[in-house]
Each structure stands twice: as structure tokens, then as C-alpha cells.
C-alpha atoms as a PDB file:
ATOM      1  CA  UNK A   1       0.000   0.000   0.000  1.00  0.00           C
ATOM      2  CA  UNK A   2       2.892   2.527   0.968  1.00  0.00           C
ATOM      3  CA  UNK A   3       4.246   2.419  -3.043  1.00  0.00           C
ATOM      4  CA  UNK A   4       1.086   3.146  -4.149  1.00  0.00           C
ATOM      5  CA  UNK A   5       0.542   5.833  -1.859  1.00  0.00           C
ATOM      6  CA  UNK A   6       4.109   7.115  -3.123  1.00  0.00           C
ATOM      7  CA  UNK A   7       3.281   6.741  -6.560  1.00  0.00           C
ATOM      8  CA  UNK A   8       0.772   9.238  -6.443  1.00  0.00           C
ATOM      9  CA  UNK A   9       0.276  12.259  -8.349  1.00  0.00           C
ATOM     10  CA  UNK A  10      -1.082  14.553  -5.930  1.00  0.00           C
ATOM     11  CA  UNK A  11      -4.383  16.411  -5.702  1.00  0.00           C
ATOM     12  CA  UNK A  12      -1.764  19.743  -6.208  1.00  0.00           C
ATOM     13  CA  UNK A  13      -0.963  18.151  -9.553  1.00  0.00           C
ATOM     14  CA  UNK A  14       2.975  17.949  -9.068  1.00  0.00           C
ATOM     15  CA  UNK A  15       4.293  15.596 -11.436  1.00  0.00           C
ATOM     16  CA  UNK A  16       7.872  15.390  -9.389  1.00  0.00           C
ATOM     17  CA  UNK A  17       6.619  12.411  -6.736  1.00  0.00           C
ATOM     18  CA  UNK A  18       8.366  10.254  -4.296  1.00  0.00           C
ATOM     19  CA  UNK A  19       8.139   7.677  -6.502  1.00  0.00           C
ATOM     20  CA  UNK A  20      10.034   8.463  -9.625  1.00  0.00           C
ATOM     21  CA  UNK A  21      12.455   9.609  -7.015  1.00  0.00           C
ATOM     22  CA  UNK A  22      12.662   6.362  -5.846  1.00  0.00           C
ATOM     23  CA  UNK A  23      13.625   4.743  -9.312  1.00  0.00           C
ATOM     24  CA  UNK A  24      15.986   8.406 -10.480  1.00  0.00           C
ATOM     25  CA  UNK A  25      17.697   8.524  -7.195  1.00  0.00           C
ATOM     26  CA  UNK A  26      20.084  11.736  -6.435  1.00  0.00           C
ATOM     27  CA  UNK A  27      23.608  11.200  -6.495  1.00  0.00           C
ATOM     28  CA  UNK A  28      24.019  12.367  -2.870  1.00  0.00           C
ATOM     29  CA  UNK A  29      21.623  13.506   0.318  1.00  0.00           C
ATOM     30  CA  UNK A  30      20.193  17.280  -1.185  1.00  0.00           C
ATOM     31  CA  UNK A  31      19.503  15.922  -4.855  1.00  0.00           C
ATOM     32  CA  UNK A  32      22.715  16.652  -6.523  1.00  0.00           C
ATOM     33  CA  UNK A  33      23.390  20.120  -6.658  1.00  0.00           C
ATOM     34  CA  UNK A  34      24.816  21.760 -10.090  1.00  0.00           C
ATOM     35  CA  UNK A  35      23.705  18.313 -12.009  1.00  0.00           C
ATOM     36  CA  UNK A  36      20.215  19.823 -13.202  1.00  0.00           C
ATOM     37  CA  UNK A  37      16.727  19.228 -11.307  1.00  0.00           C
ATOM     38  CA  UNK A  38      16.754  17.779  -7.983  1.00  0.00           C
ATOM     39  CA  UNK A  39      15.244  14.328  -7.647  1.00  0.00           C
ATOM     40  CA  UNK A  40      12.694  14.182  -4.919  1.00  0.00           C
ATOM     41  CA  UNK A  41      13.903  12.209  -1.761  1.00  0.00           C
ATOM     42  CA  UNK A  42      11.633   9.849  -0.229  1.00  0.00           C
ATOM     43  CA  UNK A  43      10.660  10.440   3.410  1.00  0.00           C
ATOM     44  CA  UNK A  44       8.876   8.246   5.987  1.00  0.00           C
ATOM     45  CA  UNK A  45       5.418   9.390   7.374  1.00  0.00           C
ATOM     46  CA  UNK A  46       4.100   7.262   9.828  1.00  0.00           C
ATOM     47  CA  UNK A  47       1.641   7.233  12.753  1.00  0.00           C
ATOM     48  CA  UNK A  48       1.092   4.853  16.195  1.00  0.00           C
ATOM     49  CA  UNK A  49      -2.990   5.846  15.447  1.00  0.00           C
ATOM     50  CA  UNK A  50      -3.104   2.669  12.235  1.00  0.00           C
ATOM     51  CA  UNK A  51      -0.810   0.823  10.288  1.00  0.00           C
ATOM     52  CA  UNK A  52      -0.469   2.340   6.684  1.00  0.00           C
ATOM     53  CA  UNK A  53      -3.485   1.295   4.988  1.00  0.00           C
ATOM     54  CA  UNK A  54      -4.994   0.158   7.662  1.00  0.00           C
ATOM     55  CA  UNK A  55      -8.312   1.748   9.677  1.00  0.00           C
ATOM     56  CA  UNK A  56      -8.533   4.764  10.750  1.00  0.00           C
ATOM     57  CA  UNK A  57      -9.731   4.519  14.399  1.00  0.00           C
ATOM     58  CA  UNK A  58     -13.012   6.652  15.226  1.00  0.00           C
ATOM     59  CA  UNK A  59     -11.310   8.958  17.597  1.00  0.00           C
ATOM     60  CA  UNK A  60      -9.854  10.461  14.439  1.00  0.00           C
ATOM     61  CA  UNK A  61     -12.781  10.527  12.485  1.00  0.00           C
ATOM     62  CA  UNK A  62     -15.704  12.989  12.510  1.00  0.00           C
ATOM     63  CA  UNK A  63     -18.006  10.192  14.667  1.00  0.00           C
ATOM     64  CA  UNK A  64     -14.893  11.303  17.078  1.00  0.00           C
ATOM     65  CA  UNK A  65     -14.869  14.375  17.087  1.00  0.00           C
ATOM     66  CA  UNK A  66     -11.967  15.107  14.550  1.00  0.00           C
ATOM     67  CA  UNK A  67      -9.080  14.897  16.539  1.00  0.00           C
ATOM     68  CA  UNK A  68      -5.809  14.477  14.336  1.00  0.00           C
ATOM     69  CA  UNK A  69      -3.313  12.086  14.473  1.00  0.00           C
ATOM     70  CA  UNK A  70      -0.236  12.127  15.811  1.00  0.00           C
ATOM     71  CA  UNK A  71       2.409  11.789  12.931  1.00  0.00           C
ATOM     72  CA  UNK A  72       6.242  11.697  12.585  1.00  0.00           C
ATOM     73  CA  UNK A  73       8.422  12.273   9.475  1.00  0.00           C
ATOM     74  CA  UNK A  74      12.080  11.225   8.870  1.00  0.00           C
ATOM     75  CA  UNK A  75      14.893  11.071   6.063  1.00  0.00           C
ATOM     76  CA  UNK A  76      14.898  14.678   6.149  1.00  0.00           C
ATOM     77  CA  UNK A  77      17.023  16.166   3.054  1.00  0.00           C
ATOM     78  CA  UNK A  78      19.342  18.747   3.326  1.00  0.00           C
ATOM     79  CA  UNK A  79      17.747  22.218   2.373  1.00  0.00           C
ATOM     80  CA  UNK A  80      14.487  22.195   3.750  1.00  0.00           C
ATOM     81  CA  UNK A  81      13.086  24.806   5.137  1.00  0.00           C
ATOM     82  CA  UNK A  82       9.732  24.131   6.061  1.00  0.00           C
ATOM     83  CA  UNK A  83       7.026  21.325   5.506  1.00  0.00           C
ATOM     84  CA  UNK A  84       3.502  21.120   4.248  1.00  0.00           C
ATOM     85  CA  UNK A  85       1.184  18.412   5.292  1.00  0.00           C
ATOM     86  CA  UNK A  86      -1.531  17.471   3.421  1.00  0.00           C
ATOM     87  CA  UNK A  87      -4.506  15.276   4.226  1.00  0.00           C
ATOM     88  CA  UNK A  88      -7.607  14.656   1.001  1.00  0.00           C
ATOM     89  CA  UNK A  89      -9.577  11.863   0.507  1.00  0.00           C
ATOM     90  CA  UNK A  90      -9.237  10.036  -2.882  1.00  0.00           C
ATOM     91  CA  UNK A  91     -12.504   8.534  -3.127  1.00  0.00           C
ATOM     92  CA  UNK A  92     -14.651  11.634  -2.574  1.00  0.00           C
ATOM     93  CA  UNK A  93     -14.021  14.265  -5.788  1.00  0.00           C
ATOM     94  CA  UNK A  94     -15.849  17.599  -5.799  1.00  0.00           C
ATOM     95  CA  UNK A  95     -16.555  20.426  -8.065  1.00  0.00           C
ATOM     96  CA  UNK A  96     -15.228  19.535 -11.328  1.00  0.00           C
ATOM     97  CA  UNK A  97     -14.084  16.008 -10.396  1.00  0.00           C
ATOM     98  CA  UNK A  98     -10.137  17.321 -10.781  1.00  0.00           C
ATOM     99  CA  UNK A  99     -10.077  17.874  -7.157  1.00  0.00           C
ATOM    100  CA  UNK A 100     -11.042  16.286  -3.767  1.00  0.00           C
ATOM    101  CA  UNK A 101     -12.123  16.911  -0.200  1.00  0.00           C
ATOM    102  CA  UNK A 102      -9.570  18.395   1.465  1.00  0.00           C
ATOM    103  CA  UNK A 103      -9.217  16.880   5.544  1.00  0.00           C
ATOM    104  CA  UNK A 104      -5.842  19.007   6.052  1.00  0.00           C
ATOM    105  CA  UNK A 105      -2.962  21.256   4.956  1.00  0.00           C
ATOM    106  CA  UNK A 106      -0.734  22.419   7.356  1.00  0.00           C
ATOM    107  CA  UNK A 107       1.857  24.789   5.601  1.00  0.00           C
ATOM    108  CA  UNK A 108       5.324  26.339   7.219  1.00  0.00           C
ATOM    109  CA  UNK A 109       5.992  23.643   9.569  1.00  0.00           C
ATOM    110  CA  UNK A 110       9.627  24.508  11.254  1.00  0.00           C
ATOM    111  CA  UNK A 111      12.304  23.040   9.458  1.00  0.00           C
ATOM    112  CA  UNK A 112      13.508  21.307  12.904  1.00  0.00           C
ATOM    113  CA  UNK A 113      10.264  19.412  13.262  1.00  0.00           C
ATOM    114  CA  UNK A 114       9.766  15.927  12.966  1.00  0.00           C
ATOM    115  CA  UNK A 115       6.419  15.450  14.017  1.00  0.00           C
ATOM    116  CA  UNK A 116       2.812  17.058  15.126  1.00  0.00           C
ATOM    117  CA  UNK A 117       1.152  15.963  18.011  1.00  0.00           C
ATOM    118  CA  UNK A 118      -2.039  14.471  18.362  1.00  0.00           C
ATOM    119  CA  UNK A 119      -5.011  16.996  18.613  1.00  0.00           C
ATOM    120  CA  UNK A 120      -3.973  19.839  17.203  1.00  0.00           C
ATOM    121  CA  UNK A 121      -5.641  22.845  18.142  1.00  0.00           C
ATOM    122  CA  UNK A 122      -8.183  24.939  15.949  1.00  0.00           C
ATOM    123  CA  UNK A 123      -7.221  28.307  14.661  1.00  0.00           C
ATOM    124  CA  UNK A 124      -5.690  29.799  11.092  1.00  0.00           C
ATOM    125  CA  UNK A 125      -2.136  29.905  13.006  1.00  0.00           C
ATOM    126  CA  UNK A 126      -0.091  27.836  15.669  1.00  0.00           C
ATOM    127  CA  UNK A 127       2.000  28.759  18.135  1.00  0.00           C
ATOM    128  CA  UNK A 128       5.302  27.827  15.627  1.00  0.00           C
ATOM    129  CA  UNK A 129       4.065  29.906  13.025  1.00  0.00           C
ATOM    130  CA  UNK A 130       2.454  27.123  10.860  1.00  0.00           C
ATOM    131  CA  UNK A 131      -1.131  27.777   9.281  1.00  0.00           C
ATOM    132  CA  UNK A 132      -3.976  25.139   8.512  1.00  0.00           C
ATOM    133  CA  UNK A 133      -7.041  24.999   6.776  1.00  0.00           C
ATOM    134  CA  UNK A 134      -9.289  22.313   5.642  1.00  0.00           C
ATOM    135  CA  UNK A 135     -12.703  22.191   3.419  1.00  0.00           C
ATOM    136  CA  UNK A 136     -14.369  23.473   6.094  1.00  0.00           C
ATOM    137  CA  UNK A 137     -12.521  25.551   8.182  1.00  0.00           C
ATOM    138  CA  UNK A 138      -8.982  26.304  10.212  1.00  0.00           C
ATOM    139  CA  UNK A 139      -8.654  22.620  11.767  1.00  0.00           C
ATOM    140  CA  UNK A 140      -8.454  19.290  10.982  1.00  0.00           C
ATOM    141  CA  UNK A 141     -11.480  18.033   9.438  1.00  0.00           C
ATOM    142  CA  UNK A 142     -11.442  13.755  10.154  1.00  0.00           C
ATOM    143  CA  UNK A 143     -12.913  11.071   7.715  1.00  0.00           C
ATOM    144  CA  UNK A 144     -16.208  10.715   7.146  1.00  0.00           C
ATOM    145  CA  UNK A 145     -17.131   8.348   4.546  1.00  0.00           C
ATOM    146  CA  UNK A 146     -20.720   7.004   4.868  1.00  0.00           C
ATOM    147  CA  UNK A 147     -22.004   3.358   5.653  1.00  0.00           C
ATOM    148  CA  UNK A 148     -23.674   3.031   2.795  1.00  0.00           C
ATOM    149  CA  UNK A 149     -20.881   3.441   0.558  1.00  0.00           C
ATOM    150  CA  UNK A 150     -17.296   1.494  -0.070  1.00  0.00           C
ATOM    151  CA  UNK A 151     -14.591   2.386   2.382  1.00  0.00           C
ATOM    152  CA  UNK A 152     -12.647   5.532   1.361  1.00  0.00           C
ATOM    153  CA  UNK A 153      -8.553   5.773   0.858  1.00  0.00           C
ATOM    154  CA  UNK A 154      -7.341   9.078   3.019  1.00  0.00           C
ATOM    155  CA  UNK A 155      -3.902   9.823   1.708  1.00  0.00           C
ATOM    156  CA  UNK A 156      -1.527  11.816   4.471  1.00  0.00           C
ATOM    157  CA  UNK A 157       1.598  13.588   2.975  1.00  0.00           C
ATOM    158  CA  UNK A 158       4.238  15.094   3.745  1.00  0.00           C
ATOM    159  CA  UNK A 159       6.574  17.670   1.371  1.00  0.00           C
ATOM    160  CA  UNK A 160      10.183  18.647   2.647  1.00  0.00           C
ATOM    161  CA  UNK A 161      10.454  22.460   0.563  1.00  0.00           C
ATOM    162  CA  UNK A 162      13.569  24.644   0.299  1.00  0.00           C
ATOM    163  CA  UNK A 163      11.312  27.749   1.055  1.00  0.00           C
ATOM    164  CA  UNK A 164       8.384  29.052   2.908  1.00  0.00           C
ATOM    165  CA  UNK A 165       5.040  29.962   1.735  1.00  0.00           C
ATOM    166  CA  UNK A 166       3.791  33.806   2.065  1.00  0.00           C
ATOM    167  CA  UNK A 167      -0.315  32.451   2.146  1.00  0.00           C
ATOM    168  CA  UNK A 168      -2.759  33.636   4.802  1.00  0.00           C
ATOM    169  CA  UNK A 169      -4.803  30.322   6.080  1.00  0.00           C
ATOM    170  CA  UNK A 170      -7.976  33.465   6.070  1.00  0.00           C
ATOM    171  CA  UNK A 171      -9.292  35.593   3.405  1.00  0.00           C
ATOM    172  CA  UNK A 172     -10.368  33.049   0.682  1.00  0.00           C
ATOM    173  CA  UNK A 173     -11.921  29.924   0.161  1.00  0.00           C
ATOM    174  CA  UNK A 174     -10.488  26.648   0.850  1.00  0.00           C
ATOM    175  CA  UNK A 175      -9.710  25.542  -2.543  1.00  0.00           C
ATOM    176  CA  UNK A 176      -7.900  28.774  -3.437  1.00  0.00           C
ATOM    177  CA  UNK A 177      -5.624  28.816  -0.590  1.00  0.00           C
ATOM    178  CA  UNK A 178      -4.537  25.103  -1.492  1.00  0.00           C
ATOM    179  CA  UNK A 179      -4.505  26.033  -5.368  1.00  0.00           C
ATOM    180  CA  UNK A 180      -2.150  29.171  -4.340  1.00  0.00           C
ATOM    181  CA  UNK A 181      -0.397  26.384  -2.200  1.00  0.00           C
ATOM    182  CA  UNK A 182       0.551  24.373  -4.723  1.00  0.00           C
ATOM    183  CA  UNK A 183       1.746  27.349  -7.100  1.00  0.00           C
ATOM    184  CA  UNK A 184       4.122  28.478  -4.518  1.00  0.00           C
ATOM    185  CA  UNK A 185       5.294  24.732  -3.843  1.00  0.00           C
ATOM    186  CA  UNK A 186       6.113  23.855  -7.292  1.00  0.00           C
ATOM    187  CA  UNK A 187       9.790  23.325  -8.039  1.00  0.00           C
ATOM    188  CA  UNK A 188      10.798  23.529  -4.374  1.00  0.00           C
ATOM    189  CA  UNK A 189       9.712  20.053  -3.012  1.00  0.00           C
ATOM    190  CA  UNK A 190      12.294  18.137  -1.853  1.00  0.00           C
ATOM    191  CA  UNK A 191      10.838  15.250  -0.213  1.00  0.00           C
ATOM    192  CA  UNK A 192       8.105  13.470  -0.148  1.00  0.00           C
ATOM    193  CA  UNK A 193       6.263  10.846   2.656  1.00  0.00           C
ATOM    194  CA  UNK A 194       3.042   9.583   2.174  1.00  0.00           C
ATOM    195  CA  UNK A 195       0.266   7.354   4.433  1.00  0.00           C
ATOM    196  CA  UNK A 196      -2.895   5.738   3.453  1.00  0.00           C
ATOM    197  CA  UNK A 197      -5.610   5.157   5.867  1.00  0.00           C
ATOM    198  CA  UNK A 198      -9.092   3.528   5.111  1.00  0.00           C
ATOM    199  CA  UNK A 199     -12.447   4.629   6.778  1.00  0.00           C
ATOM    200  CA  UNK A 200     -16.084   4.483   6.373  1.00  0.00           C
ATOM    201  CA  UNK A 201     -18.384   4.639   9.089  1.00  0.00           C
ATOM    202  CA  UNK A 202     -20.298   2.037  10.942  1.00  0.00           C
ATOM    203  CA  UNK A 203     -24.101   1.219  10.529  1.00  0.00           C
END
């Protein structure tokens, strides 16, 4: 499940994943300065909530009252300067069908961190200067796929980026502040770690 979480083309649309990093890797840790376009490292993601692509417990689900997960990154590269998590659920496209629902993006993590903690507070900014939106507002919005319906494939990734990102988590809608996101992302990802968790709710 992790490779094909990694082989991924993101709901951003970046072409560069983990993946074809995996199979083009750099010549040394930072992607090979001077010797044209950076490869994209592949990172870890992981969580003590599931196994990847295993269930999503409840407690981090909206039957639990949303409260992320705990999760840790590692095999860092060199150059990073901040991190963006991103949590969207493949199985539930909106508007045009080109897009999805979007659980979480935390932008301008610290460069020294290696992990959030479980239950992140609300609000548009945290105390480290990260911001964080999701579909429906400045928190982490857990998985709520119906009953009814097959079980849905939440994809949690992280992106290593040599620069921060100058975009208020207020003042426009959700899908504009991730589309502006991903603009001022592209050609600065570095690394890549990616999760897969499964959820739909019980009758």
C-alpha cells in the first residue's frame, strides 16, 4: 500500500513524486546540486494511530470528534526549510471532479520538526508559526465516509520544501488557498512521505 501511496500524483498536480524519485535517485543527500533538477527524496510518514493502509480509528474521524493524528516524518534532506502536510480523501471528488475533499494542509511547519502531536488545536495559526485549513474551516477536518458506501482511501503527505510559503490560512476559500499552495510549492519540493488510511463509518 505505501508504493502506491508514493506513486501518487497529488491532488496539487505535481508531477515530481516520491516515486520516480525512488527509481531516479540523487547522487548524494540534497539531490545533486549543479547536475540539473533535484530528484525528490523519499521520506517516511508514519503514525502509532493505524498501520499504513490500515483503519482509521473513530477517535480520528468525525463520529470522534476530529481529533488528528499524531504523525512523525524522517529522512529529512538537506535544504528544507519548512514542511507542508496534506490530508484529502481520494474517493470523494468535488466540483469539477479534478479535485477532492480536502481533511488538512498544514503549511510552514519549522524546518527542525519531525512530528505534530495528536489533537492539534483549531485556529488559522499555531503557536510555531504554521497555518492550517481544511474544506471546512482552520482545523483538521477527520474522515467521514458514509455506511452506505465502499470504504474511502485518506492519503496523508508530507513535502520537505527549500522555502516558505507567504499564504494567509484566512481571506479566501479553501480551494484557493490550497490552489495558491501548490503554485508556490512547485519546483521547491524536496521530499516526499506519504500514508494511506481507510475509513467508512459504521451502521
Amino acid at each position: 500500500m505505501r508504493s502506491h501511496a508514493l506513486g501518487l500524483a497529488i491532488a496539487f498536480g505535481f508531477a515530481a513524486t516520491a516515486s520516480v524519485a525512488a527509481q531516479n535517485p540523487p547522487a548524494g543527500r540534497g539531490g545533486g546540486r549543479g547536475a540539473g533538477r533535484r530528484a525528490v527524496e523519499v521520506m517516511t510518514l508514519t503514525t502509532q494511530a493505524w498501520t499504513d493502509g490500515g483503519h482509521i480509528p473513530p477517535k480520528h474521524a468525525q463520529p470522534g470528534h476530529d481529533v488528528s493524528p499524531a504523525l512523525s516524518w524522517s529522512n529529512i534532506p538537506e535544504g528544507t526549510a519548512s514542511f507542508v502536510l496534506l490530508a484529502h480523501d481520494l474517493d470523494a471528488a468535488t466540483g469539477n471532479g479534478l479535485d477532492d475533499v480536502l481533511h488538512w494542509l498544514v503549511w510552514n511547519i519549522p524546518a527542525n520538526a519531525t512530528s505534530l502531536p495528536e489533537g492539534v488545536p483549531h485556529g488559522p495559526q499555531r503557536p510555531d508559526g504554521s497555518r492550517q485549513i481544511s474544506v471546512s474551516g482552520p482545523y483538521y477536518r477527520g474522515p467521514a465516509a458514509p455506511a452506505t458506501g465502499p470504504v474511502h482511501h485518506y492519503v496523508f503527505e508530507v513535502f520537505a520544501i527549500d522555502t516558505t510559503i507567504d499564504v494567509p490560512a484566512v481571506g479566501a476559500a479553501p480551494a484557493a488557498t490550497r490552489a495558491a499552495i501548490a503554485a508556490a510549492m512547485a519546483g521547491h519540493v524536496r521530499g516526499k512521505g506519504a500514508l494511506i488510511g481507510l475509513f467508512k463509518r459504521t451502521p
